[in-house]
N, C-alpha and C. Protein backbone atom coordinates (compact mmCIF):
# COMPACT_ATOMS: atom_id res chain seq x y z
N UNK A 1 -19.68 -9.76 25.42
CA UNK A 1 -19.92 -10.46 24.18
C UNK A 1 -19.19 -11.80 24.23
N UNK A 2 -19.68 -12.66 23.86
CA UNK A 2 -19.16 -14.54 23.87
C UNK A 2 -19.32 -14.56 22.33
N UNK A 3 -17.81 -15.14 22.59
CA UNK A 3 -17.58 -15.73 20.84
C UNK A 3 -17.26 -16.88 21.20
N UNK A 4 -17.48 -18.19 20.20
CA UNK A 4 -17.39 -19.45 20.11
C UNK A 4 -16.51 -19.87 18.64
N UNK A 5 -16.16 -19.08 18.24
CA UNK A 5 -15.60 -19.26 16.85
C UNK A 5 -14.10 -19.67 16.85
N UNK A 6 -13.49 -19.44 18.22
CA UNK A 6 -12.42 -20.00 18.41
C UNK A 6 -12.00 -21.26 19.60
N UNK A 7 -10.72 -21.84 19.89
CA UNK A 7 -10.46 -23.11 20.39
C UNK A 7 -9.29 -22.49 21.47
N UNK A 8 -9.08 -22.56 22.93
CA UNK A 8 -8.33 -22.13 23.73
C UNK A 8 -7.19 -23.21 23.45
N UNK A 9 -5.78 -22.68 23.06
CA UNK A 9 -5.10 -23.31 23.12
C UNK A 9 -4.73 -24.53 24.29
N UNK A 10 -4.48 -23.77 25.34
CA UNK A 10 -4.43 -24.33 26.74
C UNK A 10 -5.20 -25.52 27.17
N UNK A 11 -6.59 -25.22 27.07
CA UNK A 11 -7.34 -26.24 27.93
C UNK A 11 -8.89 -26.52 26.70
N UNK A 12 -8.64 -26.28 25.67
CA UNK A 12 -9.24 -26.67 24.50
C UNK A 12 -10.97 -26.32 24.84
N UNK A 13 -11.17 -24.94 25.80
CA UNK A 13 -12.66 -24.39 25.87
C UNK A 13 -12.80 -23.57 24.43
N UNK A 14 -14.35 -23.55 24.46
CA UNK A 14 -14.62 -22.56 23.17
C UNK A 14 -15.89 -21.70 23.71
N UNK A 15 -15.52 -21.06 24.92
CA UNK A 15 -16.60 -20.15 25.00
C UNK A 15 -15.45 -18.64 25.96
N UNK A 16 -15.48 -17.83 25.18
CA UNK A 16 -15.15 -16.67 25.37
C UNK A 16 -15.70 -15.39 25.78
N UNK A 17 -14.82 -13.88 26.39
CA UNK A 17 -15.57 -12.96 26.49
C UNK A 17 -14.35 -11.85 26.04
N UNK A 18 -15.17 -10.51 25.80
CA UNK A 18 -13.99 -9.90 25.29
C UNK A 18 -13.86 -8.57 26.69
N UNK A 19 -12.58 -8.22 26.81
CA UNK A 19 -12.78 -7.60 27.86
C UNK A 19 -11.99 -6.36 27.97
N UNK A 20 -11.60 -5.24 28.64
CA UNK A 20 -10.62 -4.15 27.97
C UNK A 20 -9.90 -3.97 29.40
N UNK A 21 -9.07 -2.84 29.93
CA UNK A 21 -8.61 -2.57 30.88
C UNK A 21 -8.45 -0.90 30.73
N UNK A 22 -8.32 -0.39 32.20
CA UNK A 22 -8.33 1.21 31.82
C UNK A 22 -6.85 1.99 31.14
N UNK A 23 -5.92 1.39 31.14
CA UNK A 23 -4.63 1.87 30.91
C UNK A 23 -5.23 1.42 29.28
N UNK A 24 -4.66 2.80 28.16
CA UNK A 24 -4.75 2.78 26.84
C UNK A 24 -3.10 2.81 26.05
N UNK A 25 -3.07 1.85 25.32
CA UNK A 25 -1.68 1.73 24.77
C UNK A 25 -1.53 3.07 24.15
N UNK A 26 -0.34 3.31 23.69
CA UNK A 26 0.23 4.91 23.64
C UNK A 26 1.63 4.95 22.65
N UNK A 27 1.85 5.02 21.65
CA UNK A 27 3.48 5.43 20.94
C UNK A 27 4.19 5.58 22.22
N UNK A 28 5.43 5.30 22.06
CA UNK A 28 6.51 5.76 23.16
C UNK A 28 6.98 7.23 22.61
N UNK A 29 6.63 7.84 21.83
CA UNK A 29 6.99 8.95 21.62
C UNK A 29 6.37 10.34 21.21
N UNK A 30 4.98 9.76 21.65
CA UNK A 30 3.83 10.76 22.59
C UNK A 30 3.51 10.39 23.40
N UNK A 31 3.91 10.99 24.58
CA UNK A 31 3.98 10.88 25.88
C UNK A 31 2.26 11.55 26.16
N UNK A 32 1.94 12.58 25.66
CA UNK A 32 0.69 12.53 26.08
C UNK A 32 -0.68 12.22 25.17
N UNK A 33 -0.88 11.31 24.27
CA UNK A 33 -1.38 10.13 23.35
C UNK A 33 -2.34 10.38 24.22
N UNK A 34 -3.63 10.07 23.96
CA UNK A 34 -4.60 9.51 24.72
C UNK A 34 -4.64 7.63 24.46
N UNK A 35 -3.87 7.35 22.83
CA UNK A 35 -3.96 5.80 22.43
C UNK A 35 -5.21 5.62 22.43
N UNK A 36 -5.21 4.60 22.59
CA UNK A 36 -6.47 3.08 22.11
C UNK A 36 -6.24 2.50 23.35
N UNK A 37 -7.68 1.72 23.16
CA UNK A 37 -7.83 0.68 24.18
C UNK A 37 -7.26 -0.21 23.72
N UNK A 38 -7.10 -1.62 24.63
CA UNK A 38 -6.53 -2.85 24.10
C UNK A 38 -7.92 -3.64 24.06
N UNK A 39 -8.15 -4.67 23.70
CA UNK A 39 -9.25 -5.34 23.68
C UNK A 39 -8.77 -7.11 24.00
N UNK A 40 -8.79 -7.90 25.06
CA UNK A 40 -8.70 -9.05 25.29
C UNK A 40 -9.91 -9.90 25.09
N UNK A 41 -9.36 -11.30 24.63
CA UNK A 41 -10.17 -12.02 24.06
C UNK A 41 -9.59 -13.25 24.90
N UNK A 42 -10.47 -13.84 26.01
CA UNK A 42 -10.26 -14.43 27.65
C UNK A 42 -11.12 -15.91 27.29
N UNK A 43 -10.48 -16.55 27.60
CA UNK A 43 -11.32 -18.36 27.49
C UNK A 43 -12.08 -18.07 28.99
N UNK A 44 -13.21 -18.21 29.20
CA UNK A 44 -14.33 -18.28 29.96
C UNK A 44 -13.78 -19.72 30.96
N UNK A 45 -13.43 -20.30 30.00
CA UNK A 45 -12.73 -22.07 31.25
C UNK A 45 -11.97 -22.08 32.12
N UNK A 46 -10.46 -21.21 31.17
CA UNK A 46 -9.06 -21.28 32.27
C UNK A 46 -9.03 -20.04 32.74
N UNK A 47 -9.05 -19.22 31.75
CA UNK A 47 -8.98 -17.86 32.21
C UNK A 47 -7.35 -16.89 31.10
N UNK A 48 -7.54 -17.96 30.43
CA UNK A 48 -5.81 -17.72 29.33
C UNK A 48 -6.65 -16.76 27.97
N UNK A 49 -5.50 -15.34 27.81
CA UNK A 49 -5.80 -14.42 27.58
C UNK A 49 -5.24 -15.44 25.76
N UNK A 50 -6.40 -15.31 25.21
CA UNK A 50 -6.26 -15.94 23.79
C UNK A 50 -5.65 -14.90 22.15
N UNK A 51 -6.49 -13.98 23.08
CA UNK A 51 -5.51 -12.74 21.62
C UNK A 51 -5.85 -10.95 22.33
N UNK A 52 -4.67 -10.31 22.02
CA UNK A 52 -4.80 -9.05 22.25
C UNK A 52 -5.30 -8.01 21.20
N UNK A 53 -5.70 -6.92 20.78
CA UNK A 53 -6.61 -6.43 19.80
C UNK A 53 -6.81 -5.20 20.11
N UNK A 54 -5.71 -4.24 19.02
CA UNK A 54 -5.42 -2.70 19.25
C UNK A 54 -7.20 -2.28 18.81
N UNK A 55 -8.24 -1.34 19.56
CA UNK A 55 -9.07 -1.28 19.18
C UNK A 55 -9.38 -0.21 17.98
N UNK A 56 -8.59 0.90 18.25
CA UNK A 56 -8.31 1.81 17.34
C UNK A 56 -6.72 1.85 16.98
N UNK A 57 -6.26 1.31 16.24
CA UNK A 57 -5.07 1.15 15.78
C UNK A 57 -4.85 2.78 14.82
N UNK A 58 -5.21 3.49 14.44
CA UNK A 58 -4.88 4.53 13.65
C UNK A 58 -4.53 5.97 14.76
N UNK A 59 -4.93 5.46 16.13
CA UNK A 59 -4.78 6.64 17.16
C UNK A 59 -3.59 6.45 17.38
N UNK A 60 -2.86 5.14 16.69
CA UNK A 60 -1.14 5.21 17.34
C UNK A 60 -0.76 5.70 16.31
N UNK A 61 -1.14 5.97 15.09
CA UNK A 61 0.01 6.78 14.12
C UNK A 61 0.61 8.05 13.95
N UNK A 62 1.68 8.47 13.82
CA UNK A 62 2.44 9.70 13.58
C UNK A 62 1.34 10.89 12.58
C-alpha cells in the first residue's frame, strides 16, 4: 500500500510503503505473548523508516 499523505523528513519524498517484519512486539512480562505486529511506514526515495505502528495494540495489555 503507497501513501502520499505524508513528507519524509530526511530527503523530503512523498511516496511511501507500509511494511511489517516477522518478530511481533511482546510485554516484557509475558514471555510467551504471541504480541502484535509492528507496522513500518518506509519513504520509497531514501529508504528512512518514517513512523512505527503497534498493529494490534490491545494484544499488549495485562
Amino acid at each position: 500500500m503507497t501513501t502520499t499523505s505524508k513528507t519524509c523528513n530526511d530527503c523530503g519524498g512523498t511516496s511511501f510503503v507500509e511494511a511489517t517484519d516477522f518478530i511481533n512486539l511482546r510485554p516484557l512480562d509475558k514471555k510467551l505473548s504471541l504480541g502484535s505486529e509492528r507496522v513500518y511506514t518506509i519513504c520509497l526515495n531514501c529508504g528512512e523508516v518514517v513512523s512505527i505502528k503497534v498493529k494490534n495494540p490491545e494484544k499488549l495489555m495485562k
